[in-house]
N, C-alpha and C. Protein backbone atom coordinates (compact mmCIF):
# COMPACT_ATOMS: atom_id res chain seq x y z
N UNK A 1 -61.52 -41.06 24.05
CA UNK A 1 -61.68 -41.05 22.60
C UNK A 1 -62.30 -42.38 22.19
N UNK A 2 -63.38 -42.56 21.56
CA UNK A 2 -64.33 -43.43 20.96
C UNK A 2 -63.81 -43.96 19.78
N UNK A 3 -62.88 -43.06 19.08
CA UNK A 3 -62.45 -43.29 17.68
C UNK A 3 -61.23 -43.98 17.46
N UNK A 4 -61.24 -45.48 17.49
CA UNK A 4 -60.03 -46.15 17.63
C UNK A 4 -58.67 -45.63 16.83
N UNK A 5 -58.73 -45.08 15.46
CA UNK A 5 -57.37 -44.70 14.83
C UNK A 5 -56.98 -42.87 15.32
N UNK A 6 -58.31 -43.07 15.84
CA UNK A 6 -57.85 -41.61 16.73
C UNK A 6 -57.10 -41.32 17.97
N UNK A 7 -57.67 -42.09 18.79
CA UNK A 7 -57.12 -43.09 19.92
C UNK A 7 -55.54 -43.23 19.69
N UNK A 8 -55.09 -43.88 18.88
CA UNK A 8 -54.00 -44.40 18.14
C UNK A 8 -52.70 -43.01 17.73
N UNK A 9 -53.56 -42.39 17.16
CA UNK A 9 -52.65 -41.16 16.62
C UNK A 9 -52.50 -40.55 17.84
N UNK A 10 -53.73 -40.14 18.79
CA UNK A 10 -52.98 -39.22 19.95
C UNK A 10 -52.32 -40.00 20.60
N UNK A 11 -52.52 -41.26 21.02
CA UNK A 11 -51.54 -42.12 22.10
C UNK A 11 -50.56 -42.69 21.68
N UNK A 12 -50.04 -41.94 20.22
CA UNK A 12 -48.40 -42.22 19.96
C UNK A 12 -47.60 -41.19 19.77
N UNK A 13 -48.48 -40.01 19.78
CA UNK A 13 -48.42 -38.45 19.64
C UNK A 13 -47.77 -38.20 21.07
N UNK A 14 -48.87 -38.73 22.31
CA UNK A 14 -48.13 -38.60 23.44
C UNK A 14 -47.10 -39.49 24.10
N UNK A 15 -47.01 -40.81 23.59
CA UNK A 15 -46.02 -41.59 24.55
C UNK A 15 -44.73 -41.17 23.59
N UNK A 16 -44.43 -40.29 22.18
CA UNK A 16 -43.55 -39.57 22.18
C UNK A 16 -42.92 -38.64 22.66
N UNK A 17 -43.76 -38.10 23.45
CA UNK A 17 -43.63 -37.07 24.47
C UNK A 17 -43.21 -37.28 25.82
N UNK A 18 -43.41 -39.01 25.71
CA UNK A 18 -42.70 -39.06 27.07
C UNK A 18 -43.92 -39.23 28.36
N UNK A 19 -45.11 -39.21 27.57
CA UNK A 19 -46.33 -39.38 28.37
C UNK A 19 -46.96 -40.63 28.89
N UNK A 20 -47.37 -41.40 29.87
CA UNK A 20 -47.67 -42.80 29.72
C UNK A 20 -49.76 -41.85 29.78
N UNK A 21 -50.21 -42.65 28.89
CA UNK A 21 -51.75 -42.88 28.76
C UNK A 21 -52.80 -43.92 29.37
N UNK A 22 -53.93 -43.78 29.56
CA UNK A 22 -54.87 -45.17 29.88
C UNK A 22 -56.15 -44.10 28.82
N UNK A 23 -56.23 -45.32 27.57
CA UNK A 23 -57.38 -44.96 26.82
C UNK A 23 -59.22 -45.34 27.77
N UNK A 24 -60.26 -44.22 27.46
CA UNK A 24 -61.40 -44.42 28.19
C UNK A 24 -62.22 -44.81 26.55
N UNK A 25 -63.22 -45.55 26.34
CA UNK A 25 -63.53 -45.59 24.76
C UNK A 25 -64.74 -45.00 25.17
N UNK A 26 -65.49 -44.50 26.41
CA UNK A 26 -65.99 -43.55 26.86
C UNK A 26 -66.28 -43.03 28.11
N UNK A 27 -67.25 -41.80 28.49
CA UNK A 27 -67.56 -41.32 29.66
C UNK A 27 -67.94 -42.42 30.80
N UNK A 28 -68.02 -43.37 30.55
CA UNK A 28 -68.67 -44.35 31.66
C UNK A 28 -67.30 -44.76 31.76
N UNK A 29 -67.02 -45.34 31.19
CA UNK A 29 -65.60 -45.98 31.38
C UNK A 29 -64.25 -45.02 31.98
N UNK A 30 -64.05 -44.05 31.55
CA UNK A 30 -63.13 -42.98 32.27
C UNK A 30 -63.70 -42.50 33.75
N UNK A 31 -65.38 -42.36 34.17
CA UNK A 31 -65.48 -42.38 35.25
C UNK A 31 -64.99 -43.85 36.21
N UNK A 32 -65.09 -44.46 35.67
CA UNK A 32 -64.68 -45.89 36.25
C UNK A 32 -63.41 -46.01 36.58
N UNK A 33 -62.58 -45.58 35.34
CA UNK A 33 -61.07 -45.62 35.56
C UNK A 33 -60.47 -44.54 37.16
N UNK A 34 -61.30 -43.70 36.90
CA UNK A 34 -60.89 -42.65 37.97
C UNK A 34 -61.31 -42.77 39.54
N UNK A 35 -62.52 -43.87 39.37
CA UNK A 35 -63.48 -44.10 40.66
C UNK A 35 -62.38 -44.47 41.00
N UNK A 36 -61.26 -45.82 40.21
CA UNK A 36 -60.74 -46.31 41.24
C UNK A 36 -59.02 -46.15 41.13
N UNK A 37 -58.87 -45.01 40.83
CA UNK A 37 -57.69 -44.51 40.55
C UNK A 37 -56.96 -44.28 41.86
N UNK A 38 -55.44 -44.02 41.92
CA UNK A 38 -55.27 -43.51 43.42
C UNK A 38 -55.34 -41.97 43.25
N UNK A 39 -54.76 -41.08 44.50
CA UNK A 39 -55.05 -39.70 44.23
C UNK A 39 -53.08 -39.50 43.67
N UNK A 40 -53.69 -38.53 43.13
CA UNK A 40 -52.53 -38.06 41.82
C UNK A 40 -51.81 -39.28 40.61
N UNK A 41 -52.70 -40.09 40.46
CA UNK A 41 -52.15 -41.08 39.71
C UNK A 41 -52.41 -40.57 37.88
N UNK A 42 -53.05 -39.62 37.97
CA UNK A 42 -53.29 -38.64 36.21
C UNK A 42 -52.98 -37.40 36.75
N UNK A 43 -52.23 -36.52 36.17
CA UNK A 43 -51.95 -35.22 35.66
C UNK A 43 -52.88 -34.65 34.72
N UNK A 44 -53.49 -35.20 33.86
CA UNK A 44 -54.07 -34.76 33.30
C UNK A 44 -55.29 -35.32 32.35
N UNK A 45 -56.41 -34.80 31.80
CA UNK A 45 -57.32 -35.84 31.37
C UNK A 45 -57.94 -34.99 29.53
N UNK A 46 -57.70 -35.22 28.88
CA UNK A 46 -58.32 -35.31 27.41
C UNK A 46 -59.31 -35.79 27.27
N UNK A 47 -60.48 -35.30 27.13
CA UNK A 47 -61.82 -35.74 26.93
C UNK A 47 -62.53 -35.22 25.69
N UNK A 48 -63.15 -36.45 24.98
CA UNK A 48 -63.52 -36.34 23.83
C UNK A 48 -64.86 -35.97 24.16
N UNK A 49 -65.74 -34.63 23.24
CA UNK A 49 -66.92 -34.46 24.07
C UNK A 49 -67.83 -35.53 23.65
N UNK A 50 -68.17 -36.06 22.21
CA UNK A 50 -69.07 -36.64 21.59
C UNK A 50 -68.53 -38.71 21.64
N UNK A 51 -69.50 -39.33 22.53
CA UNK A 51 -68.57 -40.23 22.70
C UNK A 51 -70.14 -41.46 23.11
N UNK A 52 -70.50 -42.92 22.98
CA UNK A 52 -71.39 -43.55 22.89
C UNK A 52 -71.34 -43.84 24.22
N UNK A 53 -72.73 -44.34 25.22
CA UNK A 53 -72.75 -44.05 26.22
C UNK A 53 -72.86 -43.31 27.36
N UNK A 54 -71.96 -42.76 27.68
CA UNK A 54 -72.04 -41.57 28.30
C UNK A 54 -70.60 -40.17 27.24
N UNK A 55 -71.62 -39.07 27.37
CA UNK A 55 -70.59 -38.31 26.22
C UNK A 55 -69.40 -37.51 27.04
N UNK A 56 -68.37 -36.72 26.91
CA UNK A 56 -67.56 -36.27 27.78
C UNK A 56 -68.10 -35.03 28.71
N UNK A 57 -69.26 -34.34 28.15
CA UNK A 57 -70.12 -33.16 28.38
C UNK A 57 -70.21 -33.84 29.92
N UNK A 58 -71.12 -34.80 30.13
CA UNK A 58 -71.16 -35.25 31.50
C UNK A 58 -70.50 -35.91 31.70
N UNK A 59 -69.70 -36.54 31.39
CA UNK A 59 -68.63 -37.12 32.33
C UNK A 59 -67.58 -36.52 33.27
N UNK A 60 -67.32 -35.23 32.84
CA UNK A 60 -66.58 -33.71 33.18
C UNK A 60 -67.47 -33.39 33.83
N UNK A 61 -68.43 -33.23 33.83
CA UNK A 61 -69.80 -33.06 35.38
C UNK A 61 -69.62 -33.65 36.24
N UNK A 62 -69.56 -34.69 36.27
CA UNK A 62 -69.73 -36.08 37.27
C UNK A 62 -68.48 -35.79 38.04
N UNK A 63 -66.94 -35.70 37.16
CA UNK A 63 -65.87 -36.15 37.75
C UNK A 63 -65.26 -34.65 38.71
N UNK A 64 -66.23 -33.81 37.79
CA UNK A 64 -65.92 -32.45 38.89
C UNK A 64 -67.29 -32.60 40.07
N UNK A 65 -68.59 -33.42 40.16
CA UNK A 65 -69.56 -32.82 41.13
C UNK A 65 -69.02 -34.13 41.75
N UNK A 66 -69.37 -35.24 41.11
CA UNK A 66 -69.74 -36.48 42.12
C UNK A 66 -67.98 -36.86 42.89
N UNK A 67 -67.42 -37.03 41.83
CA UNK A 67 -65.67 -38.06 42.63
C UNK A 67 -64.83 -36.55 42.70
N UNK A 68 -65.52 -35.06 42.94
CA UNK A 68 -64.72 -34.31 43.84
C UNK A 68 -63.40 -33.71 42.63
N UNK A 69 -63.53 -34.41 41.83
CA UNK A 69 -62.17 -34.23 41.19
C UNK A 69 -61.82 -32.60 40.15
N UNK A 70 -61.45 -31.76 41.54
CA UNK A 70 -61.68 -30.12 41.01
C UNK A 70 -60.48 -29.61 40.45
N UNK A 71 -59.11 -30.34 40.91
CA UNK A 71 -57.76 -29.85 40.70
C UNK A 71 -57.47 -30.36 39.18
N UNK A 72 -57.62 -31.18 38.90
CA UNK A 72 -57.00 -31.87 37.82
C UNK A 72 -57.47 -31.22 36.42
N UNK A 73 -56.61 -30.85 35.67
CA UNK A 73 -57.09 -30.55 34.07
C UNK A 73 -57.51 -31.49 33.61
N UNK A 74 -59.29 -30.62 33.22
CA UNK A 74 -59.76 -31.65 31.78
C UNK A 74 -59.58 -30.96 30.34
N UNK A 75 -59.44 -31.16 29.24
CA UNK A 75 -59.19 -30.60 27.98
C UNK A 75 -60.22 -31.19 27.11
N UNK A 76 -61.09 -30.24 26.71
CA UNK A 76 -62.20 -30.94 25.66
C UNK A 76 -61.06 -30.83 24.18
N UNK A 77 -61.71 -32.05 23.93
CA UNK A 77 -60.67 -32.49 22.36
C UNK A 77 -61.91 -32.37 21.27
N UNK A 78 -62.72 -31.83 20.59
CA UNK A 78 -63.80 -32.12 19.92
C UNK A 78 -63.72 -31.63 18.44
N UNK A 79 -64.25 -31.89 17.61
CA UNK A 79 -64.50 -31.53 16.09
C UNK A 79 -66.04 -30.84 15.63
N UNK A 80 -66.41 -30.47 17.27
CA UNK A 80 -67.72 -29.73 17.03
C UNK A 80 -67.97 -28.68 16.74
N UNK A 81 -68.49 -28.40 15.74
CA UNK A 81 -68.30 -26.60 15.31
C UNK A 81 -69.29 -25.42 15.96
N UNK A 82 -70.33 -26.32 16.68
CA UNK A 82 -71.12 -25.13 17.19
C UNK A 82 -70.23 -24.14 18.09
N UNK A 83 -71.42 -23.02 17.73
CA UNK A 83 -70.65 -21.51 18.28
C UNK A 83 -70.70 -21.59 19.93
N UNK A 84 -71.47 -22.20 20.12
CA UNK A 84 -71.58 -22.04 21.88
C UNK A 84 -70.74 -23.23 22.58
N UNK A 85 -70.27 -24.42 22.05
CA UNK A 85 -69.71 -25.18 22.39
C UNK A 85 -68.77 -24.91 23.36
N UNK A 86 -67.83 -23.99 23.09
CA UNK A 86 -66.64 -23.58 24.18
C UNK A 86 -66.92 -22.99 25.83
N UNK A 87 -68.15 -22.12 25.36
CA UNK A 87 -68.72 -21.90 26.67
C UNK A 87 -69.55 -22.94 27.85
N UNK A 88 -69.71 -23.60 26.99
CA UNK A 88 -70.66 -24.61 27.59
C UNK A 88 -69.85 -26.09 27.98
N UNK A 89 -68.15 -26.02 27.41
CA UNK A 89 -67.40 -26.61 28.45
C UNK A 89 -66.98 -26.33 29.35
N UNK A 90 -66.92 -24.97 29.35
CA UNK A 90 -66.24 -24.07 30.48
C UNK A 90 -66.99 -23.98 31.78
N UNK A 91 -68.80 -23.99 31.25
CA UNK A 91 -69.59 -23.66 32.14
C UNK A 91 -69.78 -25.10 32.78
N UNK A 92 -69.43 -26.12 32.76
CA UNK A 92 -69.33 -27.51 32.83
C UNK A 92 -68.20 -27.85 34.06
N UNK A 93 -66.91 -27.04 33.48
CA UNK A 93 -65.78 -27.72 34.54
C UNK A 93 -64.79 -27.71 33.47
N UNK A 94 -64.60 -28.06 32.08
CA UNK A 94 -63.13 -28.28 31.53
C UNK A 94 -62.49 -27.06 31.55
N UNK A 95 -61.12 -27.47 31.67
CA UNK A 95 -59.80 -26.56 32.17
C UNK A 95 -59.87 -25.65 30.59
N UNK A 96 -59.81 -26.31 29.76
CA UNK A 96 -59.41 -25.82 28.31
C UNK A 96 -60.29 -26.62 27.18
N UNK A 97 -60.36 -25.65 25.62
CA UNK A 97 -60.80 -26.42 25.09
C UNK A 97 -59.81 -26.32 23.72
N UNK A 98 -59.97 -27.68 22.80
CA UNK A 98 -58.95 -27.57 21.18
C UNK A 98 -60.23 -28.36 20.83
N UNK A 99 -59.96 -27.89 18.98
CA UNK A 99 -60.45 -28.17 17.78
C UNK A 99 -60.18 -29.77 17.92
N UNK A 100 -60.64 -30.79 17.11
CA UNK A 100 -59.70 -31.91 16.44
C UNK A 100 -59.79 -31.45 14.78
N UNK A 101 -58.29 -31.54 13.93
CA UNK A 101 -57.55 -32.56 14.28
C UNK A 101 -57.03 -31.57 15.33
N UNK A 102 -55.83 -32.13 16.26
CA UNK A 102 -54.80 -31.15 17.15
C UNK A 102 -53.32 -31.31 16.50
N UNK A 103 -53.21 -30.50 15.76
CA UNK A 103 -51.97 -30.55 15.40
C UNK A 103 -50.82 -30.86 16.20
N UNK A 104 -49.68 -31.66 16.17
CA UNK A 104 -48.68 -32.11 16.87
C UNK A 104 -48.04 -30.79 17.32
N UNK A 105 -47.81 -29.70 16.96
CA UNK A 105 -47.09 -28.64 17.68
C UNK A 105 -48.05 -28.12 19.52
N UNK A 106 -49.54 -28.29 18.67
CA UNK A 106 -50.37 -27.66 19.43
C UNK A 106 -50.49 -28.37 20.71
N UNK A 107 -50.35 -29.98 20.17
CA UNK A 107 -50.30 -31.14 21.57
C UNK A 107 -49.36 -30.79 22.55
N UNK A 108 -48.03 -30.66 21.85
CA UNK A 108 -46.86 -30.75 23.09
C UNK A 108 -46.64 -29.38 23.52
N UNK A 109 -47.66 -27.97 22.73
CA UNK A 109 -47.52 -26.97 23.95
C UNK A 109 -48.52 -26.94 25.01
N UNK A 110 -49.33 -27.60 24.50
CA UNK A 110 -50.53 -27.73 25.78
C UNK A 110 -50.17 -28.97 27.06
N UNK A 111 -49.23 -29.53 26.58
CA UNK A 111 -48.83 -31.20 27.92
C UNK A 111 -47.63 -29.63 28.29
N UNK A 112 -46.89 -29.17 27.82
CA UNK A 112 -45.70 -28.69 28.41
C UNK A 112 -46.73 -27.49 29.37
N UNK A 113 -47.47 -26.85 28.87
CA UNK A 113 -48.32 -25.68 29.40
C UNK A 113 -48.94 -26.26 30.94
N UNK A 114 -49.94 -27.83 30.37
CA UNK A 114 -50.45 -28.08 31.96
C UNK A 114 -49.28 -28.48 33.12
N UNK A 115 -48.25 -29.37 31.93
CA UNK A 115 -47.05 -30.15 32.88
C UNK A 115 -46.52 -28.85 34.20
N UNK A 116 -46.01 -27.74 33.49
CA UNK A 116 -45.22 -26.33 34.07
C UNK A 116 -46.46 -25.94 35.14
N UNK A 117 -47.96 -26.34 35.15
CA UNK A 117 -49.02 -25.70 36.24
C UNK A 117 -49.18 -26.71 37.28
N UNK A 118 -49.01 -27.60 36.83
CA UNK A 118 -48.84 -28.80 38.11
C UNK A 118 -47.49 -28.82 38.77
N UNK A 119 -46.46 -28.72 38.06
CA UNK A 119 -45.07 -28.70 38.81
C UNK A 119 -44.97 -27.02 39.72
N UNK A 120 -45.68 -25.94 39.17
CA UNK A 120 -45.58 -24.85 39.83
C UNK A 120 -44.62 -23.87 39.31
N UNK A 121 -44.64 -24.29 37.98
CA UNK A 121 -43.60 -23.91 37.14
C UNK A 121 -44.27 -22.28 36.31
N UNK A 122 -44.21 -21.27 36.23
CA UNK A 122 -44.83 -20.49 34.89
C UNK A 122 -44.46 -21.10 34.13
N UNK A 123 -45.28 -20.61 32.88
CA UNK A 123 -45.28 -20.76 31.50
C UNK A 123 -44.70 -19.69 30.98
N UNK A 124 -44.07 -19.55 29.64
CA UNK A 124 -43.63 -18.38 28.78
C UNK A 124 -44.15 -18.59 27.44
């Protein structure tokens, strides 16, 4: 997320949840974080699509072609209204996509939804 009070609202949204975060302020920088990440050190990744630098569109390319990274959920977070948008994350690599804003109900069923697919848990 590029948008510092945005930034802010989700990363207090989630460390209520019990989540620890590492903010990317963009696609270059979250590939970076991950180049040198260990393996399983994120559960999960929120990617803002529209972002300075590199945008999340390719950065979700990269982190699924180039650093291999096929298991891990990405979640496009965007406020973009085009009609084709959703397909064209999908056709990309992200796991899922939400509107912004994300309403606080909508946040903690989607962390409980990926949390229950990584632990091996169903969902209900």
């Amino acid at each position: 997320e590029d948008t510092d009070i945005c930034a802010r609202l989700l990363g207090m949204q989630l460390k209520k949840m019990k989540c620890s975060t590492q903010r990317a302020e963009n696609g270059q920088v979250a590939l970076d974080i991950l180049k040198n990440s260990m393996p399983g050190q994120f559960d999960l990744i929120l990617m803002d699509l529209r972002m300075p630098v590199m945008d999340g569109l390719e950065a979700t390319k990269l982190i699924r072609e180039e650093l291999k990274m096929i298991d891990i959920p990405i979640l496009a977070l965007t406020g973009e209204k085009r009609d084709d948008i959703q397909s064209e994350c999908a056709g990309i690599g992200f796991t899922d996509f939400f509107a912004k804003p994300l309403p606080k109900a909508k946040l903690d069923e989607m962390i409980k939804k990926y949390k229950a697919l990584r632990d091996g848990v169903g969902t209900s």
